[in-house]
Each structure stands twice: as C-alpha cells, then as structure tokens.
Protein backbone atom coordinates (compact mmCIF):
# COMPACT_ATOMS: atom_id res chain seq x y z
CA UNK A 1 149.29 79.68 71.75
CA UNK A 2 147.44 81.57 69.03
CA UNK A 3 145.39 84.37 69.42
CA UNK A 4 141.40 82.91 69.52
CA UNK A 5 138.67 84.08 67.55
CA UNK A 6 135.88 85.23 70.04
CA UNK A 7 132.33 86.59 68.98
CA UNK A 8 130.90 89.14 71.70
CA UNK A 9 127.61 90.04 71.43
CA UNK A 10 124.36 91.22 73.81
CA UNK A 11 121.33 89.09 74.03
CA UNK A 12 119.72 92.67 73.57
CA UNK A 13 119.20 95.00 71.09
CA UNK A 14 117.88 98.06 73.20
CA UNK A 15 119.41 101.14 72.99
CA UNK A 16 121.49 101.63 76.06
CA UNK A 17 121.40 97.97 77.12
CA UNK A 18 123.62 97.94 79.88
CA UNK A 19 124.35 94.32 78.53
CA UNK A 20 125.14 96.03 75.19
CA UNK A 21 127.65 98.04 77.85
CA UNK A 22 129.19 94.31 79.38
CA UNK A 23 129.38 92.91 76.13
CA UNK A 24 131.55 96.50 74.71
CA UNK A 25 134.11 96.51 77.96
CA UNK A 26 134.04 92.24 77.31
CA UNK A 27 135.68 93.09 73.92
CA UNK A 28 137.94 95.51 74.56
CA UNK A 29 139.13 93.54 77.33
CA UNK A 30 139.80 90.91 75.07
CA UNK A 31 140.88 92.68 72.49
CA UNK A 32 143.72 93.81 75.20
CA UNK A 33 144.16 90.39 76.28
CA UNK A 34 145.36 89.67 72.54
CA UNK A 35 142.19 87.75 71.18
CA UNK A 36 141.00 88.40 67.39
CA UNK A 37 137.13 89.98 68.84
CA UNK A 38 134.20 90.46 66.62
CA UNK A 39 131.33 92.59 68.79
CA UNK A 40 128.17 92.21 66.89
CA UNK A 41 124.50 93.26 67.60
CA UNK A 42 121.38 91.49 67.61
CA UNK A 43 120.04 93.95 66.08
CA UNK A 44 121.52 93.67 62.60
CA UNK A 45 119.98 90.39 62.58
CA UNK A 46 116.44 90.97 62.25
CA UNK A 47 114.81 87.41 62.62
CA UNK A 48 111.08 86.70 62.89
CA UNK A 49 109.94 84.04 65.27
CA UNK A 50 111.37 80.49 64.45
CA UNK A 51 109.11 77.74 63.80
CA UNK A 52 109.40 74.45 62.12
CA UNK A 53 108.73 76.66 58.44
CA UNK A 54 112.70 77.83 59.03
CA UNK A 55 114.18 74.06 58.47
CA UNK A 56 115.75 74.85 55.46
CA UNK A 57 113.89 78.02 54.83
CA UNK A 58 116.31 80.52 56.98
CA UNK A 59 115.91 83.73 56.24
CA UNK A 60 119.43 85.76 55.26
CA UNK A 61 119.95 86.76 58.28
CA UNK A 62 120.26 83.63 60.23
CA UNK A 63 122.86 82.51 57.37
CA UNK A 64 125.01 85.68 58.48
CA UNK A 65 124.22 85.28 62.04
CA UNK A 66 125.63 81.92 61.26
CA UNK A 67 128.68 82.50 59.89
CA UNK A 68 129.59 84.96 62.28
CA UNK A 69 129.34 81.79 64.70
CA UNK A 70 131.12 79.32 62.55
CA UNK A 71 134.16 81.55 62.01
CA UNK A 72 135.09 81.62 66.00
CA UNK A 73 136.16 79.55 68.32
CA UNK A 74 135.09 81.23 71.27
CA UNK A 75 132.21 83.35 72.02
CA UNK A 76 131.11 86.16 74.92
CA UNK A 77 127.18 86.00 75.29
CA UNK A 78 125.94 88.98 77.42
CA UNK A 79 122.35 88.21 78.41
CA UNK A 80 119.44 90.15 80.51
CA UNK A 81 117.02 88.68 82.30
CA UNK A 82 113.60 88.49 81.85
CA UNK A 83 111.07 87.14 84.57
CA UNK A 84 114.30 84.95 85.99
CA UNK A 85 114.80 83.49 82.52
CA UNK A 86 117.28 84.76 79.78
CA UNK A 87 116.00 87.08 76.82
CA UNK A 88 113.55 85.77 74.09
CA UNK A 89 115.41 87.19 71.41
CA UNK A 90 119.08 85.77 72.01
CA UNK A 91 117.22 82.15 72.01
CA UNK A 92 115.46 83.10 69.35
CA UNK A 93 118.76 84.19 67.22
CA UNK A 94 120.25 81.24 68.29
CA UNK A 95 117.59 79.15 66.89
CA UNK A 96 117.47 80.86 63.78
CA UNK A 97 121.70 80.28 63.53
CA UNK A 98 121.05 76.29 64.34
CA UNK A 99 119.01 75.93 61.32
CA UNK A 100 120.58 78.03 59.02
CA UNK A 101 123.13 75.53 57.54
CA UNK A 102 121.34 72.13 56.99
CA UNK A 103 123.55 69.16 57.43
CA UNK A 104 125.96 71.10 59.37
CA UNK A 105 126.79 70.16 62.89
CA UNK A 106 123.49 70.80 64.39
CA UNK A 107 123.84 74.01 65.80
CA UNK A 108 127.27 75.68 65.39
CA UNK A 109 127.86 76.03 68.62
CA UNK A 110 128.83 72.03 69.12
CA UNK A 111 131.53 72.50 70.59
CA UNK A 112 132.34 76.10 71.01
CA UNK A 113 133.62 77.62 74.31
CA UNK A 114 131.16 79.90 75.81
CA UNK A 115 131.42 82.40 78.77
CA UNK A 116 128.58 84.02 79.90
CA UNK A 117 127.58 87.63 81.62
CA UNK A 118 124.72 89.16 82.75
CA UNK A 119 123.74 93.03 83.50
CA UNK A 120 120.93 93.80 85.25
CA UNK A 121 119.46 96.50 88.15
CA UNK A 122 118.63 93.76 90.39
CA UNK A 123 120.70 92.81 92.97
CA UNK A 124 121.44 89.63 91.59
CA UNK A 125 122.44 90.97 88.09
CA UNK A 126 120.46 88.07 85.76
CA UNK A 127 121.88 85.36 87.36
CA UNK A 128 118.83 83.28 87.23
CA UNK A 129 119.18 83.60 83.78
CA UNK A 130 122.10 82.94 82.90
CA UNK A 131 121.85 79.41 84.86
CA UNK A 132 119.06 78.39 81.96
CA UNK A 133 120.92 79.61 79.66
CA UNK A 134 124.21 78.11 80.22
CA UNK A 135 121.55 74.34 80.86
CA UNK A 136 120.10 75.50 77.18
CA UNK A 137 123.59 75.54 75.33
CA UNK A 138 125.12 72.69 77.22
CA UNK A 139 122.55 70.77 76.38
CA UNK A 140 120.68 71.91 73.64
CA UNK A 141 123.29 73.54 71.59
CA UNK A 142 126.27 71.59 72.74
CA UNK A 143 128.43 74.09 73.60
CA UNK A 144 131.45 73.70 76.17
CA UNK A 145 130.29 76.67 78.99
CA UNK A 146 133.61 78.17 81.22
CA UNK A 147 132.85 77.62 84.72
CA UNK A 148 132.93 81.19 85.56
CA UNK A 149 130.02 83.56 84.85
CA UNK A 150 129.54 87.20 85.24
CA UNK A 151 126.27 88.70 87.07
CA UNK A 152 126.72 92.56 87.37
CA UNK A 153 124.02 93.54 89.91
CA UNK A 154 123.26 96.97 90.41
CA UNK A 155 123.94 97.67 86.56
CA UNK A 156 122.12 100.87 86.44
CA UNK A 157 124.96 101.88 88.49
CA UNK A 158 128.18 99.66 88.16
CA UNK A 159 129.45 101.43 84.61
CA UNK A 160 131.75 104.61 85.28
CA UNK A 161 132.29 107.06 82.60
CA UNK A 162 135.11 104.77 81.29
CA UNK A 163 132.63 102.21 81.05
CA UNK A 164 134.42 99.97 83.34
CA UNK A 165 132.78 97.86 86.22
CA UNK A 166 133.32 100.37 89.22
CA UNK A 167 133.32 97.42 91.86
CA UNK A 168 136.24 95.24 92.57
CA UNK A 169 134.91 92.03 92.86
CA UNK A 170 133.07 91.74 89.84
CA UNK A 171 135.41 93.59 87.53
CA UNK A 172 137.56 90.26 89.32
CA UNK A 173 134.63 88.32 87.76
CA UNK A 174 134.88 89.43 84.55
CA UNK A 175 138.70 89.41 84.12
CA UNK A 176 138.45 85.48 85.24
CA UNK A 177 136.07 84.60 82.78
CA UNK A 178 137.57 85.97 79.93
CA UNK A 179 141.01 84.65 80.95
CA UNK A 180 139.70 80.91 80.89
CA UNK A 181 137.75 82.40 77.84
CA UNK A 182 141.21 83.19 76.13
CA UNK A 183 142.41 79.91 77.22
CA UNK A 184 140.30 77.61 76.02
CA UNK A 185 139.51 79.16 72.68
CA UNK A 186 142.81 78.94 72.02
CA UNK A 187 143.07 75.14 72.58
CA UNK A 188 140.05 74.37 70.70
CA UNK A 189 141.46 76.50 67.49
C-alpha cells in the first residue's frame, strides 16, 4: 500500500480557529500515520463571491486552490458551523475550485475520499453542519465521504497545550476517521 496524498485544510480562516487547531493535529496525525499531508489555509486563497461570471473566468486563486485538490487523493475538511449549516467560505472555495479547470471532471473532487471534522463550543461540536456538508459533496461535488466524522464539542476547551483532543472518546473519533482516511486514499491512488 502506498503512502496517500491527503489535503488538510479548515473551512476557516480566523485566527485561532479552533478548526484551524483540528485540521493542524489532523495532519500531524497523518503525517505519523505515514500519509504524504499538505495543510493549507483558506486564507491564501482569497476568492470573491462565485457567480455564474467565474465559468471560465476563475480568478488565480481558484486555479491554485485547484491544483492543490487535483494533486491528492484524499482530503481532511475541518468545518465550523454557522447557524447549523457549514461555513460560507469553505463552499464558497469549493465553488471557486469546481470551475477553475473547464472541461475537467466537474469539480475535482469526483471521486475523492473525504473525511470530515468539526470544532465548535457547542455541545454538539458542528455536527449539524457537517451532515450538509457531507449531503453537498456527495452529491454536488461527487466525492466518496468515510463514514466516520469528527464533532469536537466543547472546543473552546478540548485542545491541551499539546494541542491534542484532551477527551478519550473523541480523540477515538478522530484516530478512526483518519485510519479509514489512510485506507481508502490509498486504494483510490
């Protein structure tokens, strides 16, 4: 089994995102695990609002944002949640990437093994997110979603100074997901 190429990355930019914080310990876990991981941020792709202008007008960024996609087989999406949805600006992104290579499979995530994690102070740690999200790149983006997903509740407090997930159980979470993360990503290479 080869080692996978996974793409980690936050649905937010803020500074001190605690899912900035589950996407970091998501890629050195993998990165211990043996998988070839590439953490982005948002944030270095600045994208204005998509809109039907972008078909085949993508700004640079969505190109890079793009590649960065294309060049893995696997990717770790750690995504807040807003209002019980997932964050504007990772759908956003992901729109921009979708358009960004005209004639291309349609989004560049067709096929791509996603896991997903959420961080949040809430006690259910975006959960309701993530379940639209994972519906949205099933179906929208065709991407092959793990069973497993990761909904750190209490975020504000679940990080110790190692940056680890302090409780058991969802540390447990984690290390599942990425496992069948690892797993599959290496099949579909």
């Amino acid at each position: 089994m080869s080692a996978p190429k996974i793409l980690v990355f936050s649905g937010s930019s803020r500074p001190g995102s605690l899912n900035a914080k589950l996407a970091a310990l998501a890629a050195k876990k993998l990165t211990a695990a043996g998988a070839q991981v590439t953490l982005i941020s948002l944030a270095d792709y600045p994208l204005p609002l998509v809109d039907a202008t972008g078909f085949g007008n993508a700004p640079q960024p969505a190109h890079d944002l793009r590649a960065q996609i294309d060049a893995h087989a696997g990717l770790f999406i750690a995504s807040p949640e807003y209002n019980a949805g997932y964050a504007p600006a990772l759908k956003n992104a992901l729109d921009w990437a979708s358009v960004a290579k005209p004639g291309a499979p349609a989004t560049g995530l067709a096929g791509k093994v996603v896991a997903l994690g959420g961080a949040s102070p809430g006690a259910l740690g975006s959960y309701r997110g993530l379940t639209q999200l994972r519906t949205v790149l099933e179906l929208g983006f065709g991407a092959l979603l793990i069973p497993e997903m990761v909904a750190v509740g209490g975020a504000d407090k679940a990080f110790g100074e190692d940056g680890e997930i302090t409780d058991g159980r969802t540390s447990g979470f984690l290390d599942a997901a990425l496992e069948r993360l690892i797993k599959l990503s290496s099949q579909a290479v």
